[in-house]
N, C-alpha and C. Protein backbone atom coordinates (compact mmCIF):
# COMPACT_ATOMS: atom_id res chain seq x y z
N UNK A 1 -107.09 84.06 29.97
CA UNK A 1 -106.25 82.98 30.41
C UNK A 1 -105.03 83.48 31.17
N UNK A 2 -104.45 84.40 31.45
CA UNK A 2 -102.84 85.24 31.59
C UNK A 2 -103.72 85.82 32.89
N UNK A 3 -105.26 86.00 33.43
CA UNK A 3 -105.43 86.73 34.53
C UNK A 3 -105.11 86.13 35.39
N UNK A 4 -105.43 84.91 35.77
CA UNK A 4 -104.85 84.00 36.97
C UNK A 4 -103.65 83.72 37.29
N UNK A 5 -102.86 83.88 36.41
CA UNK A 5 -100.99 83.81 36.72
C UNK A 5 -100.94 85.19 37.00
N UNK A 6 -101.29 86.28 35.77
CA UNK A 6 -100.74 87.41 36.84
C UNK A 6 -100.80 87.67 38.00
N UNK A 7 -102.25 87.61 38.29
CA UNK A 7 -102.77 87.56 39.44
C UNK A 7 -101.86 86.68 40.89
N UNK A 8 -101.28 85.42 40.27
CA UNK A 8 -100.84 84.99 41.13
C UNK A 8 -99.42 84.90 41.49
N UNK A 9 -98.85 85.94 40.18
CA UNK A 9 -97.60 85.98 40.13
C UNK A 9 -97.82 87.56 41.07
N UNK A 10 -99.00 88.15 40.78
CA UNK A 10 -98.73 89.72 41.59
C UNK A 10 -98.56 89.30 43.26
N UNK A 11 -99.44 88.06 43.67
CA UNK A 11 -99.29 87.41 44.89
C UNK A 11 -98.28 87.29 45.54
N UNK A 12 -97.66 86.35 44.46
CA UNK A 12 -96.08 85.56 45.20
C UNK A 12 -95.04 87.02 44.90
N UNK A 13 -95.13 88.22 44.34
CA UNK A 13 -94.22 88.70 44.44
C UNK A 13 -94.54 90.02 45.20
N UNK A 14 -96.07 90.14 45.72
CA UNK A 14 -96.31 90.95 47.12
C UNK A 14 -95.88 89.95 48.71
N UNK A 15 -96.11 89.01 48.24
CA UNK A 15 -95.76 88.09 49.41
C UNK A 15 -93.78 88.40 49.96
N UNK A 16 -93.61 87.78 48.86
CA UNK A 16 -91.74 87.92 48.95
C UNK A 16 -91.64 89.33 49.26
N UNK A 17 -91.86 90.60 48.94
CA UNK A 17 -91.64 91.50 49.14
C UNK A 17 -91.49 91.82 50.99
N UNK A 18 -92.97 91.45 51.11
CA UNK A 18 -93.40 91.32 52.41
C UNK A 18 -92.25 90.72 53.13
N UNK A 19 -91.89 89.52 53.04
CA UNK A 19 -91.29 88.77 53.60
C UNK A 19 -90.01 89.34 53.67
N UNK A 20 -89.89 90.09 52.55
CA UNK A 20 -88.01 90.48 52.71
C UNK A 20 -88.18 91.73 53.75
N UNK A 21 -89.33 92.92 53.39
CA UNK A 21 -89.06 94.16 54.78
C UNK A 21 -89.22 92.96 56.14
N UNK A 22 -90.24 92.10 56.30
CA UNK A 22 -90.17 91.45 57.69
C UNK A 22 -88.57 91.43 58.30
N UNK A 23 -88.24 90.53 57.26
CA UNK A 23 -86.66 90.16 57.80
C UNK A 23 -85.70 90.71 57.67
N UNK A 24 -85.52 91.53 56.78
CA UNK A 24 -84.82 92.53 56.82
C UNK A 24 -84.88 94.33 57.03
N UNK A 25 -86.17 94.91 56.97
CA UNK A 25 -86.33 96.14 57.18
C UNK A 25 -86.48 96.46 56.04
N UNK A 26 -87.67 97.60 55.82
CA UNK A 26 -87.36 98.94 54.86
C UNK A 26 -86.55 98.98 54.14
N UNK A 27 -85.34 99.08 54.92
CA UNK A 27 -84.24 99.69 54.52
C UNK A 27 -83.29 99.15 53.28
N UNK A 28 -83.61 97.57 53.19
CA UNK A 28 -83.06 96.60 52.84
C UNK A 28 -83.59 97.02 50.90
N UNK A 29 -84.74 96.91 51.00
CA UNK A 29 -85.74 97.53 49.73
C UNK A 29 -85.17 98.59 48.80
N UNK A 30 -85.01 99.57 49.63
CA UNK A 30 -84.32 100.90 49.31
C UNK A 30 -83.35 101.57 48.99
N UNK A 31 -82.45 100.54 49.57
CA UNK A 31 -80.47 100.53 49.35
C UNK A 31 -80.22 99.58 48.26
N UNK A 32 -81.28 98.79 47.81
CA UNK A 32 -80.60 98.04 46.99
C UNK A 32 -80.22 97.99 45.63
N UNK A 33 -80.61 99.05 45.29
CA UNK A 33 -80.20 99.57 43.87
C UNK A 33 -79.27 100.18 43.69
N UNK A 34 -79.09 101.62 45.11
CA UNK A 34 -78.00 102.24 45.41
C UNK A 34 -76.52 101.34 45.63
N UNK A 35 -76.56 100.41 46.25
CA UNK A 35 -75.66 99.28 46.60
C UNK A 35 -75.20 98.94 45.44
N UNK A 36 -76.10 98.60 44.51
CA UNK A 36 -75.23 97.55 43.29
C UNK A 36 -74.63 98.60 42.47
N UNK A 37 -75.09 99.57 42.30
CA UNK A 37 -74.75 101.47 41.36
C UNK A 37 -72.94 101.18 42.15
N UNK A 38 -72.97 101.48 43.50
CA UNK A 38 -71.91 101.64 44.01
C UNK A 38 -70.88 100.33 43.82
N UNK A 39 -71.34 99.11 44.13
CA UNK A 39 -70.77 98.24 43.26
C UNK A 39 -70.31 98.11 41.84
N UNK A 40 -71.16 98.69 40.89
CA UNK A 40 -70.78 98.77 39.64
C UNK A 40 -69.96 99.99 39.17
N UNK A 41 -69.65 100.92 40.25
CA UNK A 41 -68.61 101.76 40.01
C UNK A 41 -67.36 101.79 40.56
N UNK A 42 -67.20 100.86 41.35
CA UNK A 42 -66.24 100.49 41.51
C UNK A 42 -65.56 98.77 40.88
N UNK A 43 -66.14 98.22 40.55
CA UNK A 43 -65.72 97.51 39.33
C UNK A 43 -65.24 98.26 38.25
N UNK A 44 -65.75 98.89 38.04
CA UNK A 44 -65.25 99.44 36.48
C UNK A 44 -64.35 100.86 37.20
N UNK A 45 -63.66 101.06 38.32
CA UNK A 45 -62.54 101.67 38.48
C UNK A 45 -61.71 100.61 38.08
N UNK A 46 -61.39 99.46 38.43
CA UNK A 46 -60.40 98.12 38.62
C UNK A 46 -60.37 98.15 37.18
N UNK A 47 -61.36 97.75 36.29
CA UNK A 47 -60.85 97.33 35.23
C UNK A 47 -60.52 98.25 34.03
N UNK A 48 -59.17 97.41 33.00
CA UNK A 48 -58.43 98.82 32.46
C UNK A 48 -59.38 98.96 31.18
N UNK A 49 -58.92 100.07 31.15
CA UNK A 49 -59.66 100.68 29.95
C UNK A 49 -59.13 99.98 28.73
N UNK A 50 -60.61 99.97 28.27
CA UNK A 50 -60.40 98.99 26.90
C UNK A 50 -60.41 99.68 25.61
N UNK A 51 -59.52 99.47 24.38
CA UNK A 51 -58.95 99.68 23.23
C UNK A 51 -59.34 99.19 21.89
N UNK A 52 -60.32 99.15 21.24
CA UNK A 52 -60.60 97.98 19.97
C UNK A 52 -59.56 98.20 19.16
N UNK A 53 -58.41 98.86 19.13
CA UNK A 53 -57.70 99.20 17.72
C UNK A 53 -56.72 98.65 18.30
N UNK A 54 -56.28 97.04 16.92
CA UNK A 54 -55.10 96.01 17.47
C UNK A 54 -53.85 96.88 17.66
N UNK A 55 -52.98 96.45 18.29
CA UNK A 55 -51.71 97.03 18.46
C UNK A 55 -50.59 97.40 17.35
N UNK A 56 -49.95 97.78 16.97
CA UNK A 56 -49.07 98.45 15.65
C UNK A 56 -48.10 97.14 15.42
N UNK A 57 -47.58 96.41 16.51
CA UNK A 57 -46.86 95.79 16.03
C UNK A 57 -47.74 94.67 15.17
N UNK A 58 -49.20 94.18 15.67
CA UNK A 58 -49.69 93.10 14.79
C UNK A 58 -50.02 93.76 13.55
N UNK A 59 -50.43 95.19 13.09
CA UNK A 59 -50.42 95.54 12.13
C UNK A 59 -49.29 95.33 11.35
N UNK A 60 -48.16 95.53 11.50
CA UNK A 60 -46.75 95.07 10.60
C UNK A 60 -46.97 94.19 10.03
């Protein structure tokens, strides 16, 4: 029962694939992991470093 969806899910997501080098190139495929890596390292330059241990004065 699951062969015909895979099957047609392997379709629609050779299709889209297809469709994205058409319109965008190769290249588009290939950078895009690298891209978000580089995105996600520079987010987490910006944000400050985080602390779980409350501050001394709420300890008082």
């Amino acid at each position: 029962m699951n062969t015909p969806n895979s099957n047609d899910d392997l379709d629609f997501e050779t299709m889209m694939q297809d469709k994205i080098r058409d319109n965008f190139g190769e290249a588009a495929a290939d950078t895009s992991d690298r891209a978000s890596d580089e995105r996600l390292k520079e987010m987490n330059k910006k944000l400050p470093s985080w602390n779980l241990e409350p501050p001394l004065k709420f300890l008082k």
